[in-house]
C-alpha atoms as a PDB file:
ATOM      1  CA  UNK A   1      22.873  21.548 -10.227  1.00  0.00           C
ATOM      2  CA  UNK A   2      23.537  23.504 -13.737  1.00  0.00           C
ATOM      3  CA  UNK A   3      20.054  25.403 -14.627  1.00  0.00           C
ATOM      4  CA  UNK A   4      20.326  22.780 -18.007  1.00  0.00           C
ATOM      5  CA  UNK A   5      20.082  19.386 -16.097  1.00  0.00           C
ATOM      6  CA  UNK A   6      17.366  18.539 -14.144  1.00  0.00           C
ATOM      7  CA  UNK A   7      17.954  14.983 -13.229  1.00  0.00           C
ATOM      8  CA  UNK A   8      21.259  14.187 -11.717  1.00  0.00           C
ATOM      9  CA  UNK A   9      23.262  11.955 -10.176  1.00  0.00           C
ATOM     10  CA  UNK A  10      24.900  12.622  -5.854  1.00  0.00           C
ATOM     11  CA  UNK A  11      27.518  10.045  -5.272  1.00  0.00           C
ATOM     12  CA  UNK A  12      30.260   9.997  -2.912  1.00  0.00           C
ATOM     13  CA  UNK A  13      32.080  11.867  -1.882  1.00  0.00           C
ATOM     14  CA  UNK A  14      29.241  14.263  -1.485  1.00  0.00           C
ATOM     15  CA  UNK A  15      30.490  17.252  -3.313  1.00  0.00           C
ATOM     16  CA  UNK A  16      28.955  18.135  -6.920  1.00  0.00           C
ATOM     17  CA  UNK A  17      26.002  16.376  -8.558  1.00  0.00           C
ATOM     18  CA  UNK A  18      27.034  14.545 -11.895  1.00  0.00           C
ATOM     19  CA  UNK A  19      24.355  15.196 -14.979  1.00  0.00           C
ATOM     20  CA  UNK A  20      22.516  11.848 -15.548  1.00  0.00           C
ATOM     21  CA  UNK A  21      21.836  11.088 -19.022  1.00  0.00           C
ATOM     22  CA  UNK A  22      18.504   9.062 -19.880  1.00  0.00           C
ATOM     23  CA  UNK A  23      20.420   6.728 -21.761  1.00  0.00           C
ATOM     24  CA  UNK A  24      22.572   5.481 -18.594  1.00  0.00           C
ATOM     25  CA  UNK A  25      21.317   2.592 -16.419  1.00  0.00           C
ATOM     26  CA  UNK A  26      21.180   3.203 -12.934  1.00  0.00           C
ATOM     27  CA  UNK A  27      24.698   3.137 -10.714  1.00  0.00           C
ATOM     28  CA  UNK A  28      24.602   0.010  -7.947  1.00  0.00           C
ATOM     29  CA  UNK A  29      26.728   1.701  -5.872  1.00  0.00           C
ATOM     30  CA  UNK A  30      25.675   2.426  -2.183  1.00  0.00           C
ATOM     31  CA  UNK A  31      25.539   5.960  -1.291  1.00  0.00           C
ATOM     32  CA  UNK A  32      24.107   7.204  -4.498  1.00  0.00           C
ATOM     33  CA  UNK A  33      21.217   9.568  -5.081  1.00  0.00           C
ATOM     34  CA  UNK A  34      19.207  10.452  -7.334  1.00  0.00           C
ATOM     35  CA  UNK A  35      18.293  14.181  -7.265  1.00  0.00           C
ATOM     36  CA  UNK A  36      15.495  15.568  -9.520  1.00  0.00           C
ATOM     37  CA  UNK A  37      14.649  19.087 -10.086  1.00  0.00           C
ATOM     38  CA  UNK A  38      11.150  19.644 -11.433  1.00  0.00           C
ATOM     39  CA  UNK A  39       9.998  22.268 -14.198  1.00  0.00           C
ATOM     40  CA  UNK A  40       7.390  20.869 -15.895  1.00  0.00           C
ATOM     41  CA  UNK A  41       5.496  18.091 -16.565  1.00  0.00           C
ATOM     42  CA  UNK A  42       5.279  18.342 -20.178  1.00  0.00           C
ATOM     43  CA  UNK A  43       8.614  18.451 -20.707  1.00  0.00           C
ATOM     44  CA  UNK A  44       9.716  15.909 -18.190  1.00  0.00           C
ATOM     45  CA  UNK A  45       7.376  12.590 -19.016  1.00  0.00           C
ATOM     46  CA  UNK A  46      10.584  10.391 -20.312  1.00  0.00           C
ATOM     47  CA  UNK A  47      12.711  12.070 -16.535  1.00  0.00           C
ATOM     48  CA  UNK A  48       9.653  10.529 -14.851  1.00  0.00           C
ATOM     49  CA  UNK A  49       9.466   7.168 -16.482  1.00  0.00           C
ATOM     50  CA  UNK A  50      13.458   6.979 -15.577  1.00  0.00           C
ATOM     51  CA  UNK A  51      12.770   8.036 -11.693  1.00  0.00           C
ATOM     52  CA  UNK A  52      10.043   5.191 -12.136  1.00  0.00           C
ATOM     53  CA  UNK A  53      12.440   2.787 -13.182  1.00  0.00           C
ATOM     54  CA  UNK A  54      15.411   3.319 -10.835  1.00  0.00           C
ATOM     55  CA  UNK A  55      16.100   0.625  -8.557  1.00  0.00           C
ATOM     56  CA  UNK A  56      14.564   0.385  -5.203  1.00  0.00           C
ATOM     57  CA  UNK A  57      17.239   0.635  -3.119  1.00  0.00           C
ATOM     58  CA  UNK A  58      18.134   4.017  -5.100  1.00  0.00           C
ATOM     59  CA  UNK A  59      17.007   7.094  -2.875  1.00  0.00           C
ATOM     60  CA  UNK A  60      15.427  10.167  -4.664  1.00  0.00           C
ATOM     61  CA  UNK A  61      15.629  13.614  -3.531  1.00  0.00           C
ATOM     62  CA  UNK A  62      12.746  15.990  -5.477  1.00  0.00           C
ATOM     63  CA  UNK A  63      13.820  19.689  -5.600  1.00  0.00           C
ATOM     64  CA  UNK A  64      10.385  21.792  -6.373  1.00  0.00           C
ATOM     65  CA  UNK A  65      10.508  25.223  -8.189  1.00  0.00           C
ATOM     66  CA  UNK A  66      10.230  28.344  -7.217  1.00  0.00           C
ATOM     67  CA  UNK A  67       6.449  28.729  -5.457  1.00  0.00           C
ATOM     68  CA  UNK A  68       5.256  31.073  -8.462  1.00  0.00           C
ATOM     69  CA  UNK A  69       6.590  28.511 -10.949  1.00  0.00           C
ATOM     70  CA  UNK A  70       5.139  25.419  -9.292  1.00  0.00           C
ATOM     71  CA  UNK A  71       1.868  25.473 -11.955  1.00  0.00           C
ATOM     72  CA  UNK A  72       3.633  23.337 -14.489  1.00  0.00           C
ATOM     73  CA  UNK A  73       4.943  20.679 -12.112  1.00  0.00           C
ATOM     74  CA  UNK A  74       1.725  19.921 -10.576  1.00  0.00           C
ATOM     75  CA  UNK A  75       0.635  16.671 -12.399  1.00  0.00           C
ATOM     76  CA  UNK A  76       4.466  15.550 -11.376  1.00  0.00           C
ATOM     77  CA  UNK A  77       4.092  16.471  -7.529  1.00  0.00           C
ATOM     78  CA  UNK A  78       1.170  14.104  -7.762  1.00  0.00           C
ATOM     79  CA  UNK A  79       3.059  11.508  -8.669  1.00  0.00           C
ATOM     80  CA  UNK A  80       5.250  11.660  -5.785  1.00  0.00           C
ATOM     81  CA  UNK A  81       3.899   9.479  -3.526  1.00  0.00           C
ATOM     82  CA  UNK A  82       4.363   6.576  -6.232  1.00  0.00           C
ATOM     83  CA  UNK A  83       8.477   7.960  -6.412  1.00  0.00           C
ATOM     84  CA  UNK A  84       8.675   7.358  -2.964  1.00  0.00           C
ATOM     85  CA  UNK A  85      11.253  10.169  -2.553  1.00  0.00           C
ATOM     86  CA  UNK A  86      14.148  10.772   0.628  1.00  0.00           C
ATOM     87  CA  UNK A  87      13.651  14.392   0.740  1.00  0.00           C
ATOM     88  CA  UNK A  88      11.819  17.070  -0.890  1.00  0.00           C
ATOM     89  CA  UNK A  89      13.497  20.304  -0.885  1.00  0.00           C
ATOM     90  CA  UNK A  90      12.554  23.676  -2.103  1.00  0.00           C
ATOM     91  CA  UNK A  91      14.686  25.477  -4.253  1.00  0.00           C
ATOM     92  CA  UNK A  92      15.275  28.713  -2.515  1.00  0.00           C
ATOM     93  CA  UNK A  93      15.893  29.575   1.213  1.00  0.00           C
ATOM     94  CA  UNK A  94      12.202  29.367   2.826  1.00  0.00           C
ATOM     95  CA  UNK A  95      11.166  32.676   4.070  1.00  0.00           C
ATOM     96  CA  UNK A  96      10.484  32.891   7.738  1.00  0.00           C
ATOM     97  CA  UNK A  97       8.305  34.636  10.145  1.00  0.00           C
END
């Protein structure tokens, strides 16, 4: 995902996300999904209201920030449940004991 675009678009076959303007409607196609990258709530209201919108049968994937840049995204991570998402995925590798 370019560090500019935080909501984008995985469709087959599987090998670069596509930037997914707010303008667009939703694709039909199976096999698409829709991969969000949170940064902060204030600035991402009208990205929510779009992940809101999409059509049910349109999977989300929610990539969270960084662990000491999660503060901002917190009102959206409560949304979450609502968004129904796939997968949530952390941005970098997870450190491991």
């Amino acid at each position: 995902m370019h560090p500019e675009t935080t909501l984008a678009l995985l469709r087959f076959p599987y090998t670069h996300l596509q930037t997914f303007e707010s303008d667009r409607s939703w694709p039909g196609e199976p096999g698409a999904l829709a991969v969000w990258r949170l940064e902060s709530a204030a600035e991402q209201q009208a990205e929510l209201r779009r992940v809101m919108e999409r059509p049910p049968a349109m999977p989300l994937a929610v990539v969270l920030p960084p662990a000491d840049e999660i503060e901002p995204t917190i009102p959206l991570i409560e949304e979450l449940p609502a968004l129904r998402p796939r997968i949530i995925l952390p941005t970098k590798r997870l450190a491991t004991a």
